[in-house]
Protein backbone atom coordinates (compact mmCIF):
# COMPACT_ATOMS: atom_id res chain seq x y z
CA UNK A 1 0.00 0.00 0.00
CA UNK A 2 1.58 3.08 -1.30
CA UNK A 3 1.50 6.03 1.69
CA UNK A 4 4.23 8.59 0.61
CA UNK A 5 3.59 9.28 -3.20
CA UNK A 6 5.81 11.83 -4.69
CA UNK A 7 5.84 12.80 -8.25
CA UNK A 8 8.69 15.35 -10.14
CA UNK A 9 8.41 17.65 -6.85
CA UNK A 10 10.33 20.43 -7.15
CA UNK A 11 11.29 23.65 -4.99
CA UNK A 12 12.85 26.90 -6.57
CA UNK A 13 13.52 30.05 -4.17
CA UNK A 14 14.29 33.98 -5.42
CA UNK A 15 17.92 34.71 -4.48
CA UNK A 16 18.40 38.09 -4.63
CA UNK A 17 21.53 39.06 -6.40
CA UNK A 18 24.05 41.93 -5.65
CA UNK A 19 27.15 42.98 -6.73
CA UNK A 20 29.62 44.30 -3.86
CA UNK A 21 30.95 48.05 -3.08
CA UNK A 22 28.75 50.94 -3.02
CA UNK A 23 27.53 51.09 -6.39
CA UNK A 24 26.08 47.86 -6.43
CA UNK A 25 24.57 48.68 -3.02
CA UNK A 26 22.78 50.97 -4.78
CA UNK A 27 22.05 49.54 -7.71
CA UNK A 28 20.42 46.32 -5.24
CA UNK A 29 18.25 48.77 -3.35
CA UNK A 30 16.69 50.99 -7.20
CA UNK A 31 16.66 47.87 -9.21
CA UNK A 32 16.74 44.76 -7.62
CA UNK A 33 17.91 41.17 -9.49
CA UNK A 34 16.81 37.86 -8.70
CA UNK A 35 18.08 34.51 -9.46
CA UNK A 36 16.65 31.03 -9.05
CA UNK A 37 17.56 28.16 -6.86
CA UNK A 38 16.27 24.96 -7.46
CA UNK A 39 16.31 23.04 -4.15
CA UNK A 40 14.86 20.43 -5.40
CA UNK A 41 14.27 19.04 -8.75
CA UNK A 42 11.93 16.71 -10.51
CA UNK A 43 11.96 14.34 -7.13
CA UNK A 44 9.97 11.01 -7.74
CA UNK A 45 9.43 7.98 -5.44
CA UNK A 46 6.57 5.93 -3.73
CA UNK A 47 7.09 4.37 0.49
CA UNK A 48 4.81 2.17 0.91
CA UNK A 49 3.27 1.56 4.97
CA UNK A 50 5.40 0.13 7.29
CA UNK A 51 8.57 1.18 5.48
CA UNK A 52 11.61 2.45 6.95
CA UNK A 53 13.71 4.24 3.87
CA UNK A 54 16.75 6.53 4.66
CA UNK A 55 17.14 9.59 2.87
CA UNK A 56 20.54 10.65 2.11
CA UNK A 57 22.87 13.19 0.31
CA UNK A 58 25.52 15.48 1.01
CA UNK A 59 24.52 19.07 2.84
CA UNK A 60 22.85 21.08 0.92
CA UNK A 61 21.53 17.88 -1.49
CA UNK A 62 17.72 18.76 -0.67
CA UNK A 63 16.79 16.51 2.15
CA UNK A 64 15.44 18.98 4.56
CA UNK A 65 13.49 20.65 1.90
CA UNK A 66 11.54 17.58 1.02
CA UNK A 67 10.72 17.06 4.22
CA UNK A 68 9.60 20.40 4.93
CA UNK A 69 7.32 19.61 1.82
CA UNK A 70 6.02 16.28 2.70
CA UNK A 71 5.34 17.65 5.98
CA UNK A 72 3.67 20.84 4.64
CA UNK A 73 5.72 23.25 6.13
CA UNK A 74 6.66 24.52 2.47
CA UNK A 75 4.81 24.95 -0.36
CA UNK A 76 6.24 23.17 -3.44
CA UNK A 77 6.46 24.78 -6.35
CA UNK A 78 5.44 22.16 -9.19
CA UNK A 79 5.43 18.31 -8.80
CA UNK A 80 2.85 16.41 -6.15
CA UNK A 81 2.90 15.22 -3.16
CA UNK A 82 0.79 12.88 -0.85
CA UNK A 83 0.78 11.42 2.40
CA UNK A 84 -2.02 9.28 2.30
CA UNK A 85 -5.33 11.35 1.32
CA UNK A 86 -3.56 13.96 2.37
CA UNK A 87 -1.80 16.95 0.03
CA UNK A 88 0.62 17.83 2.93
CA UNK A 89 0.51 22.05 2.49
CA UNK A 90 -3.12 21.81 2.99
CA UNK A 91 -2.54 21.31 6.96
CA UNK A 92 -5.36 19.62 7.30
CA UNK A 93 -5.92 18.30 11.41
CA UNK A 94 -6.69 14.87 9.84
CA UNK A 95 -3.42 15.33 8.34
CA UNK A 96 -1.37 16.93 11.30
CA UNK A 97 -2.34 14.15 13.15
CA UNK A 98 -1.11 11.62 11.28
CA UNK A 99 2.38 12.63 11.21
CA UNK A 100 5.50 14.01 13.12
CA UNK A 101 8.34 15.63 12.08
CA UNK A 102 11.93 15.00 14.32
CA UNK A 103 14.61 17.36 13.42
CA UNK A 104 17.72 16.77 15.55
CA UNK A 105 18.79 19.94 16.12
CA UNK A 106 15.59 21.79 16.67
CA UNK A 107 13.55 21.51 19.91
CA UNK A 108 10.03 21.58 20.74
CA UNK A 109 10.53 20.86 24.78
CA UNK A 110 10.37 24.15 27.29
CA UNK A 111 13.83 24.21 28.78
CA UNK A 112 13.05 24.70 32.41
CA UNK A 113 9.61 22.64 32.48
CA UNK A 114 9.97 19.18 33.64
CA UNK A 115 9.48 17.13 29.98
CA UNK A 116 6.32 16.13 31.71
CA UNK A 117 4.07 19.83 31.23
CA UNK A 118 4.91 19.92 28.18
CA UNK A 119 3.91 16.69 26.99
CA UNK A 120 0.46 17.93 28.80
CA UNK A 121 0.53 20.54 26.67
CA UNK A 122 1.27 18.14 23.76
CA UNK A 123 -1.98 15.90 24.81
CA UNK A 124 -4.19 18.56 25.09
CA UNK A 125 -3.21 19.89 21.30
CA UNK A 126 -4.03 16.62 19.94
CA UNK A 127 -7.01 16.20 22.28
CA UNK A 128 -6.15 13.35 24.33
CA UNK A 129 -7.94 11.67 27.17
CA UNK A 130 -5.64 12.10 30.56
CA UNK A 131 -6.60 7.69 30.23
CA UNK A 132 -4.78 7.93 27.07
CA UNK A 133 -2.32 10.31 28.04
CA UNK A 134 -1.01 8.09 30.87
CA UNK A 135 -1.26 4.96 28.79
CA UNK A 136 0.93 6.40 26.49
CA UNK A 137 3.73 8.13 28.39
CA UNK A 138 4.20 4.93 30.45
CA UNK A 139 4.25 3.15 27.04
CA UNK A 140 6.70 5.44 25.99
CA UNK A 141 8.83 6.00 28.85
CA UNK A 142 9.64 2.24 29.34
CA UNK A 143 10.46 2.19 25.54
CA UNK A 144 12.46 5.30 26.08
CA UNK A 145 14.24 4.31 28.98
CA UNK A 146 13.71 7.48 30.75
CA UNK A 147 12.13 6.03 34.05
CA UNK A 148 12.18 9.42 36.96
CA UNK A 149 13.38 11.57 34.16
CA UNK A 150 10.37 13.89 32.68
CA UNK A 151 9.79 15.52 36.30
CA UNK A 152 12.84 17.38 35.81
CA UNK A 153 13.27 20.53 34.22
CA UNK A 154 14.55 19.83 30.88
CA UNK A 155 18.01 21.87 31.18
CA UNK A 156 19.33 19.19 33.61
CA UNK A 157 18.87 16.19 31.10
CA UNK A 158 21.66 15.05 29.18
CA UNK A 159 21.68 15.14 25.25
CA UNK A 160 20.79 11.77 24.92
CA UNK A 161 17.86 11.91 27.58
CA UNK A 162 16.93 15.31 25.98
CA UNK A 163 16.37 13.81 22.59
CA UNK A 164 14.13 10.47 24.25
CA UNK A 165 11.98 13.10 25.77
CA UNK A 166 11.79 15.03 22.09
CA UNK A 167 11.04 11.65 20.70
CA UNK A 168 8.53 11.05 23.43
CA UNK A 169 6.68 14.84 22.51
CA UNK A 170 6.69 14.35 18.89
CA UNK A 171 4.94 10.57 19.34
CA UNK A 172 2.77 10.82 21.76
CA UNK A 173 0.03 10.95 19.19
CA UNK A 174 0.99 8.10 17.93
CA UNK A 175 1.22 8.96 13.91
CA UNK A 176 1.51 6.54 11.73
CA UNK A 177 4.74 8.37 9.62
CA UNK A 178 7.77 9.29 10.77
CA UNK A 179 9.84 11.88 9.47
CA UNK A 180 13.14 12.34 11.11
CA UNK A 181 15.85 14.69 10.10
CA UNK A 182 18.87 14.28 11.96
CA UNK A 183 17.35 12.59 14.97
CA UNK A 184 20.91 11.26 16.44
CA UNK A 185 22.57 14.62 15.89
CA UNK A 186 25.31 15.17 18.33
CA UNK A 187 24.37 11.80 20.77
CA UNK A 188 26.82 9.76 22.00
CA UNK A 189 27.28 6.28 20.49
CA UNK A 190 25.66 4.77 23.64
CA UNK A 191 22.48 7.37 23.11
CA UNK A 192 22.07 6.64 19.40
CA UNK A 193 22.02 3.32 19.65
CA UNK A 194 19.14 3.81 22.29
CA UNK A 195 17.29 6.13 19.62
CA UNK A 196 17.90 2.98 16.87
CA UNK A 197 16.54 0.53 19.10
CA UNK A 198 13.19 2.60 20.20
CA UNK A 199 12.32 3.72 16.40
CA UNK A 200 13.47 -0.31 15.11
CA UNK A 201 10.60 -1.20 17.87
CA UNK A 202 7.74 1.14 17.22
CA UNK A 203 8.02 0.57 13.71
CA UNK A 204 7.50 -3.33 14.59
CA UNK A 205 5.11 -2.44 17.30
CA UNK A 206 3.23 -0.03 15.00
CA UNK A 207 3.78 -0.89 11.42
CA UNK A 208 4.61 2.90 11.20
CA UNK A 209 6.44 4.26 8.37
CA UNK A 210 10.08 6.54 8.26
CA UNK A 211 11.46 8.43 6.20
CA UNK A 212 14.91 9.34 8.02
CA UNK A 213 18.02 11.67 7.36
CA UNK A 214 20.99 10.79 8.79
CA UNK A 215 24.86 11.67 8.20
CA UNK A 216 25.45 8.98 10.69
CA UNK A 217 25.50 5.94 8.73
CA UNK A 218 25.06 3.40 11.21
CA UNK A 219 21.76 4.90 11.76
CA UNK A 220 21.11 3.85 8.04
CA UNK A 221 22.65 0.44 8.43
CA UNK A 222 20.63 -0.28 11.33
CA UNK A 223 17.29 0.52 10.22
CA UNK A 224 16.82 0.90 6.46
CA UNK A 225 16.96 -1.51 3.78
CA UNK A 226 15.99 1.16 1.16
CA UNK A 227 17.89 4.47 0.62
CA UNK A 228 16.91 7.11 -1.57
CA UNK A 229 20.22 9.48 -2.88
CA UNK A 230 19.63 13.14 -3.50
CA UNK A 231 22.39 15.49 -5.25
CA UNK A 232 22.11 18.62 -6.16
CA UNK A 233 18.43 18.76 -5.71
CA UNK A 234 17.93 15.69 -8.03
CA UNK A 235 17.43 11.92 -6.64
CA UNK A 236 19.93 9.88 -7.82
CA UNK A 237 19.64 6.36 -6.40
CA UNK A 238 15.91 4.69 -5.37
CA UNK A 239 16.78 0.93 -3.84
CA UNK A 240 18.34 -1.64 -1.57
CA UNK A 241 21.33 -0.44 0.27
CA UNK A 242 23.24 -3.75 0.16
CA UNK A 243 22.71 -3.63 -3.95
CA UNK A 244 24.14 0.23 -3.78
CA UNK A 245 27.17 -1.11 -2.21
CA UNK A 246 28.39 -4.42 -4.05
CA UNK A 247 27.38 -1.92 -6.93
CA UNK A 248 30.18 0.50 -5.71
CA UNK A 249 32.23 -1.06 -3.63
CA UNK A 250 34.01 -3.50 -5.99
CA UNK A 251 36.81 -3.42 -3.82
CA UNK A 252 37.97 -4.70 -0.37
CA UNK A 253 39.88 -3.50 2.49
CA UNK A 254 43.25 -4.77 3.03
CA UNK A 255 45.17 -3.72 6.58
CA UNK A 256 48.89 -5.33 6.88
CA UNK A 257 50.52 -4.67 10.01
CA UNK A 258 53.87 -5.49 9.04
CA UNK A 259 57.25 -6.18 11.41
CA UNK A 260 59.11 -2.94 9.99
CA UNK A 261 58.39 0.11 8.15
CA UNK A 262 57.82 -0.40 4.72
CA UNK A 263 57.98 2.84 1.94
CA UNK A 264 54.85 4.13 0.53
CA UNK A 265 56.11 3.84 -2.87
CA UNK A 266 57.03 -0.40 -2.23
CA UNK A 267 53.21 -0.57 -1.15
CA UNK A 268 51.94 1.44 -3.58
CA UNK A 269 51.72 -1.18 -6.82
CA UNK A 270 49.99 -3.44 -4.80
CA UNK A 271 46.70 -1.26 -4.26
CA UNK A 272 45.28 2.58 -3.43
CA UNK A 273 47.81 3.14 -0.31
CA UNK A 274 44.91 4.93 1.80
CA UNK A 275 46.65 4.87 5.50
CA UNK A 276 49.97 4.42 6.59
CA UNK A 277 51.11 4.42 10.20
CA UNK A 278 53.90 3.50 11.24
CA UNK A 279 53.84 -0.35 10.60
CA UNK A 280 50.33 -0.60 9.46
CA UNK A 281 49.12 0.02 6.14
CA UNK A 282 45.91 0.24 4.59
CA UNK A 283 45.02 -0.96 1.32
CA UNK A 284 41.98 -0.65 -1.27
CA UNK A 285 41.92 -3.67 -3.41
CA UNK A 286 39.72 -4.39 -5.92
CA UNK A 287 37.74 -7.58 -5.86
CA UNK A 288 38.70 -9.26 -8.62
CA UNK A 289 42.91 -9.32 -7.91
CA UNK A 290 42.17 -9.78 -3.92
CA UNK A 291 43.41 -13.10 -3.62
CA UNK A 292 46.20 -12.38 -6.16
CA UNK A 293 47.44 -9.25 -3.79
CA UNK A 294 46.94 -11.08 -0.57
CA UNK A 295 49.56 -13.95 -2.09
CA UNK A 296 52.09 -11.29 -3.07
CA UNK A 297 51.89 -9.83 0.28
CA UNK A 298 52.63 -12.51 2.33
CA UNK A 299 55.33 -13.52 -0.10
CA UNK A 300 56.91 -10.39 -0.48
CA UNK A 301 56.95 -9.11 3.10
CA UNK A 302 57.14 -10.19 7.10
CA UNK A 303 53.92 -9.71 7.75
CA UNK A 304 52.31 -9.84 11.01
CA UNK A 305 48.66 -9.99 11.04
CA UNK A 306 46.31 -9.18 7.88
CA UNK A 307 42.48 -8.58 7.89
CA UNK A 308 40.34 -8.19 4.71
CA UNK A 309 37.18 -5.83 5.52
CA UNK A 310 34.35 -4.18 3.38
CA UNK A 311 34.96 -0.28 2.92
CA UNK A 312 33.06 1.80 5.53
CA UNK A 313 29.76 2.64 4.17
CA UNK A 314 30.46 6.50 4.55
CA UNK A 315 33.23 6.00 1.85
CA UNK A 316 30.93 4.05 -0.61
CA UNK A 317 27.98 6.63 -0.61
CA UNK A 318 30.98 9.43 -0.29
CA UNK A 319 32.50 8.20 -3.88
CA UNK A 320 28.29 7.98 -4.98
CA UNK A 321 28.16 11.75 -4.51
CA UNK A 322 31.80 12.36 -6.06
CA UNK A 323 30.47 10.98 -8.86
CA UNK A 324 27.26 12.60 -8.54
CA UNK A 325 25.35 9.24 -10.28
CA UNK A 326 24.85 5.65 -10.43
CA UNK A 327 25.51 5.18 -13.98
């Protein structure tokens, strides 16, 4: 069942233009220029329920501003988009509460209320019954992990118990799609594995669907077995994440720790030299002449331990978005 439909949406903004010095000072305040910015461009794709997809591109790519569309919080300007029934700019309250929108580095919580009041607030906004409302935080807060923490004032929470309780706010309504932009920003390892963990179980527990951001790629990993690649406004990529990376990772990940210091250049013919510190070395090797390489380096040097590993997944979408395709 499709949910998210999204066809050629697109997003241009007026940049005013000015040249610098007095004259064009001037000349910016009698006659003003404009130039367009296209956000986005010509963005298609379909999530269907219970979906969890990750979103991803470099800064600047577009992801925020398609999320700010889908959400309704801009106003696209050509293309369609749907959640649902729903045209998203519309604002409907049918609408409204049917989603949520997490962005990491915004915050919705009063800073010296206990989380608590303001997730009152939250449940009177969405009309909740105080049944409900209890139901749900204690739902939530065992989830959450953040037992004796939402009757203090938010400014003594840590980051990671900060963004639970944000999590908390922006579900207590319990909507059905999820979009989260950033929601791991700045979190410890310890606190965004906590985050992964909660939104891996209320999608199970819920059959919700999310649409998440991250430049964390674990986050990714963890969750999503779709990604959709934006760059330069324009999606690039629409598909399974372990097909994107035998696609562009045809190479392995070959780390020699060897029993004296061997020259760059004598390491150099046997792969893409990418580290070398003191007696380790790391290697990119493609596929294909792996086992070939791996024989001449044991024959041609004292070697003391050697590990083959994929590439980190930041460096396969990072040389996706050097090359700015898939083709």
């Amino acid at each position: 069942m499709c949910l998210i439909y999204v066809d050629h949406l697109t997003k241009r903004y007026q940049v005013a233009t000015k040249a610098s010095g007095l004259g064009g000072t001037v000349k910016h305040f009698l006659n003003r220029q404009y130039r367009n910015i296209e956000a986005v461009r010509n963005v298609s794709f379909q999530i269907n329920k219970g979906e969890v997809v990750g979103f991803l591109g470099p800064n600047g790519a577009g992801k925020t501003t398609t999320l700010k569309m889908l959400t309704g919080l801009v106003h696209p300007s050509a293309g369609i988009a749907r959640v649902g029934e729903h045209i998203p700019f519309q604002r409907q309250t049918a609408f409204l509460q049917t989603i949520t929108l997490v962005m990491g580095q915004k915050q919705q919580l009063l800073w010296d209320l206990p989380a608590l009041d303001s997730l009152r607030i939250n449940a009177a906004i969405y009309g909740l019954s105080d049944q409900v409302f209890r139901q749900r935080v204690g739902e939530l807060t065992e989830m959450l992990a953040l037992q004796g923490k939402l009757t203090q004032p938010v400014r003594k929470l840590s980051l990671g118990e900060r963004m639970k309780a944000e999590m908390m706010a922006a579900l207590l309504h319990r909507p059905q799609v999820l979009f989260l932009d950033e929601p791991t920003l700045g979190l410890d390892v310890n606190a965004q594995v906590a985050v992964r963990n909660f939104l891996r179980d209320y999608n199970q527990r819920y059959q919700a669907t999310i649409l998440l951001t991250s430049h964390y790629m674990a986050d990714i990993t963890a969750l999503c077995q779709r990604v959709l690649l934006i760059h330069q406004g324009q999606l690039i990529y629409d598909g399974n994440l372990e097909q994107l990376l035998g696609r562009f990772a045809p190479y392995r990940q070959v780390t020699v720790e060897l029993t004296s210091i061997a020259q760059p250049q004598a390491l150099a013919s046997y792969g893409e030299l990418e580290t070398l510190e003191g007696c380790t070395a790391s290697l990119i090797v493609r596929r294909d002449q792996l086992t070939q390489t791996v024989s001449r380096l044991l024959a041609d040097f004292d070697i003391q331990d050697l590990t083959v590993t994929d590439p980190p997944v930041e460096e396969v979408i990072g040389r996706v978005f050097q090359a700015g395709s898939v083709d």
